[in-house]
Protein backbone atom coordinates (compact mmCIF):
# COMPACT_ATOMS: atom_id res chain seq x y z
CA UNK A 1 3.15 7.64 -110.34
CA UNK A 2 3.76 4.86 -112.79
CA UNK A 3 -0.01 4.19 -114.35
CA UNK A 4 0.99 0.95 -115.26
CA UNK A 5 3.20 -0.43 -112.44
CA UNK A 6 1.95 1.91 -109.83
CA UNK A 7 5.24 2.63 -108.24
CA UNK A 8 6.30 5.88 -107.46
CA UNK A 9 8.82 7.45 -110.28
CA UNK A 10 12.04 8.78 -108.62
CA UNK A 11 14.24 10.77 -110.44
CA UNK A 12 17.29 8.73 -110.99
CA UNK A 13 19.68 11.90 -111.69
CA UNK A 14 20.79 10.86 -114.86
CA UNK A 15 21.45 14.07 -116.05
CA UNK A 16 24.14 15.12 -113.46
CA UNK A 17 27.47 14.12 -114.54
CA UNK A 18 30.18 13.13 -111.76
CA UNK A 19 33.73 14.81 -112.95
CA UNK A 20 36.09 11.78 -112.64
CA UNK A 21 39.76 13.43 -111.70
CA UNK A 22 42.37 11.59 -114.12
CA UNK A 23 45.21 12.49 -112.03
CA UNK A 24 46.30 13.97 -108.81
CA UNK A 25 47.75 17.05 -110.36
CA UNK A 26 44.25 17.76 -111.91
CA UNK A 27 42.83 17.38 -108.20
CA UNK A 28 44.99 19.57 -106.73
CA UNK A 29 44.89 22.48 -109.51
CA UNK A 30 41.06 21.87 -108.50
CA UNK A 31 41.84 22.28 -104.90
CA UNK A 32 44.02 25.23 -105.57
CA UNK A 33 41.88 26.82 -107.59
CA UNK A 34 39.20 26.56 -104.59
CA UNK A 35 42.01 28.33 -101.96
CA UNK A 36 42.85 30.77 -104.43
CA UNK A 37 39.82 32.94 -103.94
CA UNK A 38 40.53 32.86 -100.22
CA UNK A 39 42.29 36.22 -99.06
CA UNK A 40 43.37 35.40 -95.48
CA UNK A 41 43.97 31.62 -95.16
CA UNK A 42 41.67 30.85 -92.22
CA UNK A 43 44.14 27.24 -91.46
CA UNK A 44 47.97 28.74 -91.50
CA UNK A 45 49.68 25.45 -90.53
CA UNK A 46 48.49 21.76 -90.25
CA UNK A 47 50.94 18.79 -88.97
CA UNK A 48 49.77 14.81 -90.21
CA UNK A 49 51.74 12.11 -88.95
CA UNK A 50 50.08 9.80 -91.80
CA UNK A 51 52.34 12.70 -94.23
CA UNK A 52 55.26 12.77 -91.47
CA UNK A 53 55.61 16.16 -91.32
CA UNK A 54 53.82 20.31 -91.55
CA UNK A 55 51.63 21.40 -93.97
CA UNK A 56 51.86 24.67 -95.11
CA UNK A 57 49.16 24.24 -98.10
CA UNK A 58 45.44 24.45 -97.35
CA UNK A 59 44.76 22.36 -99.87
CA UNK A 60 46.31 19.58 -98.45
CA UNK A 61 45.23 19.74 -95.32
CA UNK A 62 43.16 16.64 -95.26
CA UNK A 63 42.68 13.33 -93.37
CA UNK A 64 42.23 10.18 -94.69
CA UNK A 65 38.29 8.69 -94.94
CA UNK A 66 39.20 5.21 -93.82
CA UNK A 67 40.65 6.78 -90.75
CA UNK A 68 38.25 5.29 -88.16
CA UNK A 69 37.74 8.76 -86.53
CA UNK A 70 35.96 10.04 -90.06
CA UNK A 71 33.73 7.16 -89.69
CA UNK A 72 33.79 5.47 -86.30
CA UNK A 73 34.27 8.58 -84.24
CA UNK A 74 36.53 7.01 -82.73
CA UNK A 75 39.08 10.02 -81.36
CA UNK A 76 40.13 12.39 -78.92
CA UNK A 77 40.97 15.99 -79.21
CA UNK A 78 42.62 19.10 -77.01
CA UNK A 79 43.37 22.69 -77.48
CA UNK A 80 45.50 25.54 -76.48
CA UNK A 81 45.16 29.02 -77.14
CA UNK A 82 47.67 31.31 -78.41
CA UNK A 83 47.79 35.00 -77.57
CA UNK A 84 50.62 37.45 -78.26
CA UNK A 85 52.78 34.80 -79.37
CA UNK A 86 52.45 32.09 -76.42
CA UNK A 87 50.96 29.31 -75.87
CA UNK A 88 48.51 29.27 -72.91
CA UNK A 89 48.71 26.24 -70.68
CA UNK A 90 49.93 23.91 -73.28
CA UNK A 91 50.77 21.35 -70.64
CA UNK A 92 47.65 21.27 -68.77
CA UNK A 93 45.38 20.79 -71.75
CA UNK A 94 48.53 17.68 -73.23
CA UNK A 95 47.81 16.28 -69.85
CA UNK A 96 44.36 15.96 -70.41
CA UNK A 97 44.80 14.91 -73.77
CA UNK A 98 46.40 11.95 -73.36
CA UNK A 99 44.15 11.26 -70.76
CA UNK A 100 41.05 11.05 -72.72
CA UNK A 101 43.31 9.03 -75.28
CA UNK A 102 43.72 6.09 -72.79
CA UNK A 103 40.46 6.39 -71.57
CA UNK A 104 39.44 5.76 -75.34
CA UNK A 105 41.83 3.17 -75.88
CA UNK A 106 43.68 5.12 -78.11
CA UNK A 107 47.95 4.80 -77.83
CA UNK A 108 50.15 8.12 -79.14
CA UNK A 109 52.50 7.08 -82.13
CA UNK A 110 54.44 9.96 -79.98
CA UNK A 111 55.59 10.11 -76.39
CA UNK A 112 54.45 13.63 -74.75
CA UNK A 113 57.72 15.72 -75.06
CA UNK A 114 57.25 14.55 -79.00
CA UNK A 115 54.05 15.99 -79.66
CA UNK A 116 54.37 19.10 -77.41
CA UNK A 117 57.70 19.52 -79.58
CA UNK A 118 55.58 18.68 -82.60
CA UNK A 119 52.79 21.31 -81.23
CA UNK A 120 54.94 24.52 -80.72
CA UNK A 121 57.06 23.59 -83.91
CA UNK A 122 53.71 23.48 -85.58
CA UNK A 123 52.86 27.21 -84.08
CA UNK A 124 56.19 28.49 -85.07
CA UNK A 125 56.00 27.57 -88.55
CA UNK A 126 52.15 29.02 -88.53
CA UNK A 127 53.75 32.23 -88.08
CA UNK A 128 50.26 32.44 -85.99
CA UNK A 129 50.67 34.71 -82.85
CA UNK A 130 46.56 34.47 -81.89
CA UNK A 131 44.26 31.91 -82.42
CA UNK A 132 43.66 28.25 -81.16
CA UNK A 133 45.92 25.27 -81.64
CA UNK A 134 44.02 21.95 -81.89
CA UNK A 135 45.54 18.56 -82.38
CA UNK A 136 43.64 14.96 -82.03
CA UNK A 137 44.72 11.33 -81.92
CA UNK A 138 43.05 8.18 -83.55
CA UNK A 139 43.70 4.57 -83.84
CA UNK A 140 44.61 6.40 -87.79
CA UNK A 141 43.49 4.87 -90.98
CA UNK A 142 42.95 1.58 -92.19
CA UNK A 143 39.68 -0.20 -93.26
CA UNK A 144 36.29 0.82 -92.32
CA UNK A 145 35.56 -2.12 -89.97
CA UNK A 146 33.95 -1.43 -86.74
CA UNK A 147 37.37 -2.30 -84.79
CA UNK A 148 40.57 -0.21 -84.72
CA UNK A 149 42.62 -4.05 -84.69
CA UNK A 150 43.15 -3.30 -88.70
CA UNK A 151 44.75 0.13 -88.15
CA UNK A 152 48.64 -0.52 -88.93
CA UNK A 153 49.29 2.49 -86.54
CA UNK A 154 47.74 5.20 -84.55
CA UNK A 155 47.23 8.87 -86.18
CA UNK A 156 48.20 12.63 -84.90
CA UNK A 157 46.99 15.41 -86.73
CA UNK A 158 47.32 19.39 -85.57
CA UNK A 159 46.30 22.30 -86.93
CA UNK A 160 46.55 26.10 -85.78
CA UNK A 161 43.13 28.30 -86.72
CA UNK A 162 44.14 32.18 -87.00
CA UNK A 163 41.37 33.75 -85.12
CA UNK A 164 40.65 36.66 -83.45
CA UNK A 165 38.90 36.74 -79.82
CA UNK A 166 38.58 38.87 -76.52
CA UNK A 167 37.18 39.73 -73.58
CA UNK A 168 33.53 38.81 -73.53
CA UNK A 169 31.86 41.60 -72.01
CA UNK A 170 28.12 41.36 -73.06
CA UNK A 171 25.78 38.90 -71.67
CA UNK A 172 24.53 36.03 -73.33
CA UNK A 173 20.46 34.19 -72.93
CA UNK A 174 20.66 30.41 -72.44
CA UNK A 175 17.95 27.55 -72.02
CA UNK A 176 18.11 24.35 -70.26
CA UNK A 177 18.95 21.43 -72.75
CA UNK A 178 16.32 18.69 -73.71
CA UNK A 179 18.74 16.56 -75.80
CA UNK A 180 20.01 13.91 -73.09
CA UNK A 181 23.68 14.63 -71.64
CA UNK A 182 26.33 11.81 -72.34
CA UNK A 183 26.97 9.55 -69.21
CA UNK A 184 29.88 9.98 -67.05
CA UNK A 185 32.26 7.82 -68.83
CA UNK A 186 31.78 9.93 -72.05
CA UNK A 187 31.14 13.33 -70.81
CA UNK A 188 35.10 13.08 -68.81
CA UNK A 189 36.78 12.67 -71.82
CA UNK A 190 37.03 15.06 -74.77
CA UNK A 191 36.30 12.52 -77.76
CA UNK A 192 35.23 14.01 -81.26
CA UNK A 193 32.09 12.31 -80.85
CA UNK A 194 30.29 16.17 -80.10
CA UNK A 195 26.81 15.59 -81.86
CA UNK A 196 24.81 15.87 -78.51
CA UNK A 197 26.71 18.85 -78.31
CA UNK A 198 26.04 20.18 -81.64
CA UNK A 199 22.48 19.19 -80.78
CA UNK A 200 22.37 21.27 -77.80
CA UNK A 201 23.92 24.16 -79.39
CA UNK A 202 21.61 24.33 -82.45
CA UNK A 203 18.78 24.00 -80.04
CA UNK A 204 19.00 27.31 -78.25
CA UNK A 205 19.86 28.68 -81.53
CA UNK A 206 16.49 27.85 -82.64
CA UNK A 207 14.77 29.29 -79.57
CA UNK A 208 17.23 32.76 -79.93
CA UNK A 209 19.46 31.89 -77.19
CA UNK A 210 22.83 31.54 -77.18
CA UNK A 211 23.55 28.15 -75.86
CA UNK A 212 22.02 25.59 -73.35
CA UNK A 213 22.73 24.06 -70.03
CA UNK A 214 22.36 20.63 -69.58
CA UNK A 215 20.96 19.19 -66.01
CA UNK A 216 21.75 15.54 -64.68
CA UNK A 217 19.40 12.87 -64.14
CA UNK A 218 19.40 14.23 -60.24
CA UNK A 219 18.56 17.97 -61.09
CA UNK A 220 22.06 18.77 -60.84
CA UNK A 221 23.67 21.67 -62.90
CA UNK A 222 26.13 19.64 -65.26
CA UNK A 223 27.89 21.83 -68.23
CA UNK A 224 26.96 23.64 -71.18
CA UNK A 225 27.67 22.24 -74.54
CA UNK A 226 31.58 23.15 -75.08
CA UNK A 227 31.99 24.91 -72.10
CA UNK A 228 31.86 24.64 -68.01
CA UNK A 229 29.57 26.67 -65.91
CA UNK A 230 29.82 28.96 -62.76
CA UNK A 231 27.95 30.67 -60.73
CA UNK A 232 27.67 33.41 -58.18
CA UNK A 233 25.86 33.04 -55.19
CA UNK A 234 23.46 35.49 -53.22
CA UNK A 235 26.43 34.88 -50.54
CA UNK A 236 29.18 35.93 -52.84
CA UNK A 237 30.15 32.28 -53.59
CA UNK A 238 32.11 31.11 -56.48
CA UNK A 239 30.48 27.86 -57.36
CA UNK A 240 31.50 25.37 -60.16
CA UNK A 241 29.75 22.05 -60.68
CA UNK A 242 31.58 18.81 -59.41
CA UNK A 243 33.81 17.44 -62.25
CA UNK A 244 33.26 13.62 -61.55
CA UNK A 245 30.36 14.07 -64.10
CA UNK A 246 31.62 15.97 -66.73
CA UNK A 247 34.67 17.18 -68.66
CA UNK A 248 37.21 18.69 -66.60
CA UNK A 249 37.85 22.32 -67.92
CA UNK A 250 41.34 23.03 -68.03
CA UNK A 251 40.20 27.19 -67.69
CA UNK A 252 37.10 26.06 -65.13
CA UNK A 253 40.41 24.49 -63.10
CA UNK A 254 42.72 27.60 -63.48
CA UNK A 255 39.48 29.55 -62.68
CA UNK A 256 39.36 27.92 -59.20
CA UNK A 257 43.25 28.67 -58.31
CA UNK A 258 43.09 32.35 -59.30
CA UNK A 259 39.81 33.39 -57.37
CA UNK A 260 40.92 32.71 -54.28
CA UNK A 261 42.14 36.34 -54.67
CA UNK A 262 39.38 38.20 -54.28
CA UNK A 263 38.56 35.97 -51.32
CA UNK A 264 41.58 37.64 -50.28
CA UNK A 265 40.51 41.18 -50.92
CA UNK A 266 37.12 40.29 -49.02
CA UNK A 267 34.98 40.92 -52.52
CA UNK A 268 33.95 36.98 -52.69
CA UNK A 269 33.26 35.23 -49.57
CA UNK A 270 33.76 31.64 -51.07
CA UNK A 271 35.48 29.21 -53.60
CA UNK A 272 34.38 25.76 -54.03
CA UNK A 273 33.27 22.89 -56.22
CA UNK A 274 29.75 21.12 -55.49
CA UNK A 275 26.20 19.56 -56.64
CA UNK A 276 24.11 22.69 -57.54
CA UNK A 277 20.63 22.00 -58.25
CA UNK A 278 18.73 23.40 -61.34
CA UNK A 279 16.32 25.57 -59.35
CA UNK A 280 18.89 26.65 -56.61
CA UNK A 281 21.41 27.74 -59.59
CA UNK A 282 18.45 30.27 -61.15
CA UNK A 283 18.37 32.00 -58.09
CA UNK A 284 22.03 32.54 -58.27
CA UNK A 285 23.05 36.49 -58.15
CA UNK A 286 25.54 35.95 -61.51
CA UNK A 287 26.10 33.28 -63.80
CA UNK A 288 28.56 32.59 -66.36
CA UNK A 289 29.94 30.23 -68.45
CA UNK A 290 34.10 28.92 -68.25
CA UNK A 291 35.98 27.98 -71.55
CA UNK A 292 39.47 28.67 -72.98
CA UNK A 293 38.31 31.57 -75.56
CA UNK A 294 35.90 33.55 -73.81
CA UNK A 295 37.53 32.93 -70.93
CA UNK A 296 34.01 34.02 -69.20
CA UNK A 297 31.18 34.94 -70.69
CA UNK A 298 28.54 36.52 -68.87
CA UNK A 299 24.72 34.70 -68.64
CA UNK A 300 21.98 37.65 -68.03
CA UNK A 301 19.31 35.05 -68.75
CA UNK A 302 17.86 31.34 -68.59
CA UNK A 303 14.43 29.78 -69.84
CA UNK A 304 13.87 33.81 -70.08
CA UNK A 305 13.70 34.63 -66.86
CA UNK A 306 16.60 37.06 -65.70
CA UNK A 307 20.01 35.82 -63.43
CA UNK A 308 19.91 38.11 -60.63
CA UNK A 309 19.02 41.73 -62.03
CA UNK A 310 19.69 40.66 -66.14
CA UNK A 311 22.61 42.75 -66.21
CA UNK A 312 26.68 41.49 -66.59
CA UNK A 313 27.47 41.61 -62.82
CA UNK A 314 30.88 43.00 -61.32
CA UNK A 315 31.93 39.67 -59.73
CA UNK A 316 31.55 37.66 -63.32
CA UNK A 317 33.71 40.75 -64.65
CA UNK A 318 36.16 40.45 -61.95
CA UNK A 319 36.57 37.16 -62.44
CA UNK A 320 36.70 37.65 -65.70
CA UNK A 321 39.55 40.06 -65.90
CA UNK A 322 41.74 37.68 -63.35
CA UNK A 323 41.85 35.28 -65.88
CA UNK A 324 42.52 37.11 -68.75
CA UNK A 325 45.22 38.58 -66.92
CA UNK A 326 46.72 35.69 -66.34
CA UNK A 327 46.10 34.52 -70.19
CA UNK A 328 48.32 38.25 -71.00
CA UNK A 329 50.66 38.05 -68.55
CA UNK A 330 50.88 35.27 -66.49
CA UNK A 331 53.34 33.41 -65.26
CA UNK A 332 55.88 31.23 -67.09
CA UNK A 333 54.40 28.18 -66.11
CA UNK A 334 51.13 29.04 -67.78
CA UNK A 335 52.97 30.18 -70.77
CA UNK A 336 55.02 29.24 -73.58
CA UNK A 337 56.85 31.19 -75.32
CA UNK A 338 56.97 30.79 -79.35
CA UNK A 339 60.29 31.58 -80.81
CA UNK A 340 58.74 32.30 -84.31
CA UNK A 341 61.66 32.20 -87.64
């Protein structure tokens, strides 16, 4: 405290000096030098249609700050997985991509057939045979104004993340969200604007679970925060929230055609989409939750009290290895192959 103007003294940080980059090349050897101490580069391809081309250099992998979805959030993004050198339902997950796009006003600088050509291209020169390809589309950069009208021309970026992933086979703990679910219009299209999601996620962190569930305005079972949800009945039903509420899993979807097989083999009873309460879905026999990398993972528990006897259950598993199947060796339809240089 100031004695004689009896404001509050705030350090004004004068003794931190801001490096001012005189060139490019200076910024880059500065870049470099940060990549350099990386062993296995986590990012082995990027494509920016602001550059016009692939990106082979970490360093450069970057997006512009006046594009308006750094600051606006104003974007949509998709994924496919690759595994063993193919790309796993490409098309499906494109589809929905441009979907969300016009649902977010957002037009392609691309037609489709460009950007999937763009997209394996992209994996090819990654050299990547597992991992995730993601790719997003915004009205690009411009000026920081509130409306996209200044943007000379919508943006396309890509990149493939080397990662490994399997099976899930242990069972995860989840809790029932508190941060409030995005509405309809939001929650069916798969914008960048995630921080409810992040929200979600970081809150069952904090309690030691794994993730959350969120539940609708109704008491309805809605999603989990990246990821669909299923459930097992004590009938041996197969039952997947309604999707007119929230995002459309490509893997929830593929889910739904492949498990009509053990229908066939009489070890499920049922397959169908509906409204699932909160308090009928905790007295479900299994529980899991749907997503492109997992591609189920097993719930044992929720607001710690135990899904049907706590323990990964042989339908979820089942399920479970249907779909990974299919991700291995499905059919062509389902998957791409990369011809890799």
């Amino acid at each position: 405290m100031d004695s004689k103007t009896g404001s509050m003294e705030v350090d004004s940080g004068s003794e931190f000096k801001a490096h001012v980059f005189a060139s490019s090349s200076e910024l880059l050897e500065k870049l470099h030098e940060k990549w350099s101490a990386v062993k296995k580069k986590p990012y082995p391809a990027m494509y920016s249609s602001v550059f016009g081309g692939i990106i082979l250099d970490p360093a450069m992998m970057v997006i512009p700050i006046d594009d308006h979805m750094v600051h606006r959030g104003h974007g949509v993004f998709d994924t496919a997985i690759i595994l063993d050198g193919y790309l796993y339902e490409l098309d499906v997950h494109l589809d929905r991509f441009l979907r969300s796009a016009a649902k977010a006003r957002i037009s392609s600088p691309f037609p489709q057939s460009t950007l999937r050509s763009i997209l394996i291209q992209l994996t090819a020169a990654s050299q990547c045979t597992k991992g995730t390809l993601r790719y997003w589309l915004s009205p690009g950069p411009g000026d920081f104004l509130l409306s996209p009208s200044g943007c000379p021309t919508s943006a396309f970026y890509a990149v493939v993340i080397d990662e490994d992933f399997s099976q899930c086979k242990g069972g995860v703990k989840v809790i029932t969200s508190t941060i409030p679910m995005k509405s309809p219009q939001f929650a069916t299209m798969k914008s960048v604007n995630y921080l409810p999601n992040v929200l979600s996620k970081m809150e069952a962190e904090d309690q030691g679970a794994f993730a959350s569930i969120w539940v609708d305005d109704e008491g309805y079972i809605a999603e989990g925060p990246n990821v669909n949800v299923a459930f097992i009945s004590q009938d041996k039903e197969l039952i997947l929230p309604s999707f007119d509420k929230i995002l459309s899993g490509c893997t929830a979807k593929r889910l739904l055609q492949l498990a009509p097989k053990l229908v066939e083999k009489g070890i499920l009873k049922d397959v169908k989409t509906a409204n699932l309460a909160a308090e009928e879905a905790k007295r479900s026999a299994e529980m899991m939750y749907v997503g492109s990398t997992l591609p189920l993972l097993p719930i044992i528990e929720w607001d710690r009290q135990p899904i049907g006897d706590g323990k990964v259950g042989g339908l979820t598993m089942a399920l479970s290895d249907l779909v990974w199947e299919d991700m291995v060796a499905g059919p062509e339809m389902q998957r791409l192959r990369v011809s890799y240089s």
